[in-house]
Protein backbone atom coordinates (compact mmCIF):
# COMPACT_ATOMS: atom_id res chain seq x y z
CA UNK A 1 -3.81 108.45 37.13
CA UNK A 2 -6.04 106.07 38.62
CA UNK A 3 -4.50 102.54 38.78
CA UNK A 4 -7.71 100.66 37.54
CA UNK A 5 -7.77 103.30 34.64
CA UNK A 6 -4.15 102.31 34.38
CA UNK A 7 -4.82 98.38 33.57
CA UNK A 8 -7.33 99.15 31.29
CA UNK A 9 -5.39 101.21 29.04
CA UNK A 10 -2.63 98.96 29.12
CA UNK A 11 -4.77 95.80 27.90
CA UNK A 12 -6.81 98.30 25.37
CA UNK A 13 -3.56 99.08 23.67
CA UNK A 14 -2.40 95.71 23.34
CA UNK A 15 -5.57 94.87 21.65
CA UNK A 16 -4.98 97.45 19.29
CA UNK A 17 -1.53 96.49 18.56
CA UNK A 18 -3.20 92.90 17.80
CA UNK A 19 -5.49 94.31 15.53
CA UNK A 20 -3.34 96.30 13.96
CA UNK A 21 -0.73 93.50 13.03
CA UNK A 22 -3.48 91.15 11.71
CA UNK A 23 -4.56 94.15 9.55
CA UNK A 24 -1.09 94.95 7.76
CA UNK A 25 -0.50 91.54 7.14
CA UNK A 26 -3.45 91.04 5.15
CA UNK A 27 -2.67 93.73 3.24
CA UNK A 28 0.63 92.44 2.49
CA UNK A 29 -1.10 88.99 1.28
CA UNK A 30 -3.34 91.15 -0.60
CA UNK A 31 -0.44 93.05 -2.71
CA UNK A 32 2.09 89.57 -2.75
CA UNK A 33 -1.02 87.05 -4.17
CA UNK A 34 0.53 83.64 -4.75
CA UNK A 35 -1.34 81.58 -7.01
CA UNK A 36 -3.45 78.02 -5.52
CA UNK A 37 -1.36 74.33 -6.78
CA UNK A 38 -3.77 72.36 -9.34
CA UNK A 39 -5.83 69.36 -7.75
CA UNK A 40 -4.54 66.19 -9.12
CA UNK A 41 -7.41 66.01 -11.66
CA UNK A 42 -6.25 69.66 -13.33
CA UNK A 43 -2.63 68.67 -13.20
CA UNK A 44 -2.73 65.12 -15.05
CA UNK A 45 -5.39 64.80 -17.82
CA UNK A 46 -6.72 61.84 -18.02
CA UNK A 47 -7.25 59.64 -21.29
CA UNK A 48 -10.83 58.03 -21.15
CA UNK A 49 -9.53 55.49 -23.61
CA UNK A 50 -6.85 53.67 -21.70
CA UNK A 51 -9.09 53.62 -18.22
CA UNK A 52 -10.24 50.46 -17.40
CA UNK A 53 -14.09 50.49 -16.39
CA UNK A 54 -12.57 49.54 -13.00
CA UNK A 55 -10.63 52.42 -12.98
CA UNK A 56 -13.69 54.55 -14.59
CA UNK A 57 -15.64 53.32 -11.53
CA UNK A 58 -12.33 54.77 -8.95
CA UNK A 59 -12.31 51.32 -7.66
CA UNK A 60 -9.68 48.99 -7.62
CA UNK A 61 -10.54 45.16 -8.58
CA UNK A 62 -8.08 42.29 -8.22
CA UNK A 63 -8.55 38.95 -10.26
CA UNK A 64 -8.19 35.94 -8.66
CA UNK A 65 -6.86 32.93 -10.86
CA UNK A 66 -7.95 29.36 -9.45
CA UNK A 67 -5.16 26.47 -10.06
CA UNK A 68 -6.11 22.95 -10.08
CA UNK A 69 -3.84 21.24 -7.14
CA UNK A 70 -3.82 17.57 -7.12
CA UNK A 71 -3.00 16.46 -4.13
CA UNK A 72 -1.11 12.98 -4.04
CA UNK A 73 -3.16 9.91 -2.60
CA UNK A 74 -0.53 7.06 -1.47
CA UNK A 75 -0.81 4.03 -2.81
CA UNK A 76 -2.43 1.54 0.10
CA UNK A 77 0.04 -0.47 2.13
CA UNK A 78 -0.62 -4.52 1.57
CA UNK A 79 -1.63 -5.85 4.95
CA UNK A 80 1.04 -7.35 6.62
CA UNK A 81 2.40 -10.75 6.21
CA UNK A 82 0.95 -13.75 8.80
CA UNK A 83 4.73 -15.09 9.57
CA UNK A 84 3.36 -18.63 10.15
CA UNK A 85 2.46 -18.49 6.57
CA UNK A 86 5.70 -17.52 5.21
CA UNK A 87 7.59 -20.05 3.45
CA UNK A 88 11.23 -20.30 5.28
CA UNK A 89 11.79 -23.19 4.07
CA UNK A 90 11.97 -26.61 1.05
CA UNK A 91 13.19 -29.38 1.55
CA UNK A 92 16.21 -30.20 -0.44
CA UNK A 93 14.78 -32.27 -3.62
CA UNK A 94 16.93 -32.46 -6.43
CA UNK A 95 14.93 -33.02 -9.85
CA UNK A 96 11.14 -33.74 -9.78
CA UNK A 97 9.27 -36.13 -7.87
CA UNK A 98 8.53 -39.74 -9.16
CA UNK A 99 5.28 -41.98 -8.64
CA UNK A 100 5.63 -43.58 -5.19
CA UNK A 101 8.54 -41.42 -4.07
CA UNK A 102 8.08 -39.01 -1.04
CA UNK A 103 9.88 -37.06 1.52
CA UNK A 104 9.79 -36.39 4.92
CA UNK A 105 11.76 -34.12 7.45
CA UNK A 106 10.33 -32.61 10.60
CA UNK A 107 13.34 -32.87 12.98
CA UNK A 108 13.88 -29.83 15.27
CA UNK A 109 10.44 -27.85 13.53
CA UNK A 110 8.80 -25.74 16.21
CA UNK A 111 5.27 -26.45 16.31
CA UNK A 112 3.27 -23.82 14.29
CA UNK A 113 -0.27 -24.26 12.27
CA UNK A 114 -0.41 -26.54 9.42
CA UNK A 115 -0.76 -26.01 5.99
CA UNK A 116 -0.80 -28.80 2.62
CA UNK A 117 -0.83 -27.39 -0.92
CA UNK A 118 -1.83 -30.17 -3.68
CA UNK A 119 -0.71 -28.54 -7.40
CA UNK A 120 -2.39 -30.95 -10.05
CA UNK A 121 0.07 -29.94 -12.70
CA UNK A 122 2.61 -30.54 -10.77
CA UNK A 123 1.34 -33.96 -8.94
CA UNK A 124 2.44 -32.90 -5.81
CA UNK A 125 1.66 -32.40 -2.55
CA UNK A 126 3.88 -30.19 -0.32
CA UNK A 127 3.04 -29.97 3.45
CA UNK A 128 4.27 -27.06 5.74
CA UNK A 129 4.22 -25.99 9.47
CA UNK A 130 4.92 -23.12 10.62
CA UNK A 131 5.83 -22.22 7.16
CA UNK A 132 8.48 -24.66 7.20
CA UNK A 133 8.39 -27.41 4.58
CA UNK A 134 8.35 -31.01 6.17
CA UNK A 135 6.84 -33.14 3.74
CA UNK A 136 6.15 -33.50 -0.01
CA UNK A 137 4.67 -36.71 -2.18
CA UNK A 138 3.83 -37.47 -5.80
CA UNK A 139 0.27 -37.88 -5.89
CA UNK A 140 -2.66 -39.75 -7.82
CA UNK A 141 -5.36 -37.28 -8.91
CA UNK A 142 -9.19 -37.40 -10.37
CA UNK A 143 -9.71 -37.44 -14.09
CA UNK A 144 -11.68 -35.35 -16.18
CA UNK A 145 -14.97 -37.59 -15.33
CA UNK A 146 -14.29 -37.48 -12.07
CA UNK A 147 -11.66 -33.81 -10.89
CA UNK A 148 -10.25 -32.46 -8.13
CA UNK A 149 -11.88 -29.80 -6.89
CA UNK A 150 -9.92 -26.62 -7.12
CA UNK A 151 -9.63 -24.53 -3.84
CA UNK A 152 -9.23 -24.14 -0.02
CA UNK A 153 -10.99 -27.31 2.20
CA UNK A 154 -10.43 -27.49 5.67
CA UNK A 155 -10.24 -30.74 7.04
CA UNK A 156 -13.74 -31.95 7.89
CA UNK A 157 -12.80 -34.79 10.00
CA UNK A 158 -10.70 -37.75 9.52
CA UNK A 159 -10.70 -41.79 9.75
CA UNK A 160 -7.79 -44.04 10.00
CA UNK A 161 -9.29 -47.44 8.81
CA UNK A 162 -12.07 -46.65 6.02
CA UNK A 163 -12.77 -48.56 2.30
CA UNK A 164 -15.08 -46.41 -0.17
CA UNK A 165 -18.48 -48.07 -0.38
CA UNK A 166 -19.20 -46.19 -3.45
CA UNK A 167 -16.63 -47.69 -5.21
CA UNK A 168 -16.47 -51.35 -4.50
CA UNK A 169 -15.10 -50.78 -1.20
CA UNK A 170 -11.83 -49.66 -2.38
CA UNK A 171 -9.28 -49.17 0.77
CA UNK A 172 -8.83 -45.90 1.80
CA UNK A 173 -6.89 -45.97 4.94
CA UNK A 174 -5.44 -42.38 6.66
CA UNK A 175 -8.72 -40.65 4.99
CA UNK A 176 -9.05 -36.77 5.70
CA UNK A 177 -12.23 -35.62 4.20
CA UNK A 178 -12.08 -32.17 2.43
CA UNK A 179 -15.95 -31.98 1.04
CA UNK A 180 -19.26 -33.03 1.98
CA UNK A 181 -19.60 -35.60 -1.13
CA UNK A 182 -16.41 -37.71 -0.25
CA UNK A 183 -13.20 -35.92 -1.52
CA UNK A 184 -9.92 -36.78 0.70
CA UNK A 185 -6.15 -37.10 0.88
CA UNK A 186 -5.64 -41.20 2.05
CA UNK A 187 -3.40 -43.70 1.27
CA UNK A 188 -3.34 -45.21 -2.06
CA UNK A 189 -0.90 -46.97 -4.98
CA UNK A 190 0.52 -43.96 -6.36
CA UNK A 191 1.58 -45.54 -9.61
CA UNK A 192 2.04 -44.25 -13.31
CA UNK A 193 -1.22 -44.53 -15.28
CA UNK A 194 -3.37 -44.78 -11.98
CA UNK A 195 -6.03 -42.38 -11.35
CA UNK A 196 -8.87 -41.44 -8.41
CA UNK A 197 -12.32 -40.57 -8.20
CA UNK A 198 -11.07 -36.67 -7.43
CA UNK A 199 -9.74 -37.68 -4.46
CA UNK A 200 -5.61 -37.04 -3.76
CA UNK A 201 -3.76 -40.18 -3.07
CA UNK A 202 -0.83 -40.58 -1.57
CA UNK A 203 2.04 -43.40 -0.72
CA UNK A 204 0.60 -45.32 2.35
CA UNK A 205 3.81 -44.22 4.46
CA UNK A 206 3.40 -40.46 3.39
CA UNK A 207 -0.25 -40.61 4.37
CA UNK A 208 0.28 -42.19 7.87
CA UNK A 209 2.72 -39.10 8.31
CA UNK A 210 -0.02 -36.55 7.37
CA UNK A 211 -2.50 -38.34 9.27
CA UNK A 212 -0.53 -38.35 12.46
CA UNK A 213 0.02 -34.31 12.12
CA UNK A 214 -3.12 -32.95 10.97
CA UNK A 215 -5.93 -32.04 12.55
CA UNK A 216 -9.72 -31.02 11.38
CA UNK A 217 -9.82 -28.03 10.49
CA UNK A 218 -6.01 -27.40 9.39
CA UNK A 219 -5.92 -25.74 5.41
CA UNK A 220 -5.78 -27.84 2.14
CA UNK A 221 -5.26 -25.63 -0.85
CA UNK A 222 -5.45 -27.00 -4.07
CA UNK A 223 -4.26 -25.28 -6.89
CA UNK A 224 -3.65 -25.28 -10.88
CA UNK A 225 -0.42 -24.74 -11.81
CA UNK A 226 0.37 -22.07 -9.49
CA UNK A 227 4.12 -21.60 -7.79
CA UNK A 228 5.82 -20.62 -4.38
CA UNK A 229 8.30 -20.12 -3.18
CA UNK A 230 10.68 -18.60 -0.47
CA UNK A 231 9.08 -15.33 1.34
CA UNK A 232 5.59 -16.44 0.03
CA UNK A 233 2.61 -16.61 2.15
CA UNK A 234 1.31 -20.12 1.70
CA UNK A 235 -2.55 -18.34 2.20
């Protein structure tokens, strides 16, 4: 036989052997028919009364609940203290202060910036430095005709030898003037049953004390009543 004739036989029958398998296996699908699985839709029914219009729609929606959330604001810190306003210390008094009596104790104080309260319930007039009590006086005080001013004077400036010409030249030596209309601290007979014209007076030998301390400028705060006391800031 020719070769070539040969090859071509050989592939021809294994095309026909092919052919031939492809052809009895169909016809054994053909007698052995196995029948198709449902789709999902044929094997559940669905009840159109329980679906959601979400689900009617074959899309999925999520709800989204908003909470209120309060978020905590803290509380605002106080501003810190100025230490040379801190009270450290009172002098030792036992009982309240008398007309005339005063007291004075600035041994071994550092020097610091220099601060007088006047209380006009009280009478008294406390003066610190460095927040350290050195000196406190009963004092004379205005009358309702004439009142001490309520508040916080810096001294304007101050005169060691003065008389008031508005009233009959009455001596007011160690003056240090709080207001523009004549109010001061100075010496004066701090007596019972004496008064001023609103200005604060105090025993002669108190006031040369003050006088020799304070400077314009340094803080008088008078008050009505009100009370310190240890760990307080003066201002």
């Amino acid at each position: 036989m020719n070769p070539m004739i040969k090859w071509i036989g050989g592939a021809t029958a294994a095309l026909v052997l092919a052919l031939g398998g492809a052809t009895l296996a169909s016809g054994w699908m053909a007698g052995n028919s196995v029948e198709a699985a449902p789709s999902i839709e044929e094997a559940v029914p669905a009840d159109e009364g329980m679906m959601s219009d979400a689900d009617a729609a074959g899309t999925e929606q999520t709800e989204f609940v908003s909470e209120e959330v309060v978020q905590a604001v803290p509380e605002p810190k106080p501003d810190p203290k100025d230490e040379r306003f801190v009270i450290k210390r009172v002098l030792p008094i036992t009982g309240p202060i008398k007309y005339g009596e005063w007291h004075w104790d600035d041994e071994g104080i550092a020097d610091g910036p220099l601060v007088m309260t006047v209380d006009l319930k009280a009478r008294v007039i406390s003066v610190f430095k460095g927040g350290y009590e050195i000196g406190a006086a009963a004092v004379l005080l205005g009358t309702d005709a004439h009142p001490t001013p309520l508040g916080t004077f810096p001294i304007r400036y101050k005169m060691r030898h003065n008389v008031s010409e508005k009233y009959n030249n009455a001596p007011m030596p160690y003056s240090m003037f709080l207001t523009s209309d004549g109010v001061a601290l100075h010496g004066a007979e701090v007596e019972n049953g004496f008064a001023s014209h609103g200005c604060v007076g105090m025993p002669d030998g108190f006031a040369a004390k003050v006088f020799a301390v304070a400077k314009k400028g340094d803080k008088v705060i008078i008050t009505d009543g009100k009370t310190i006391g240890m760990g307080d800031s003066i201002i």
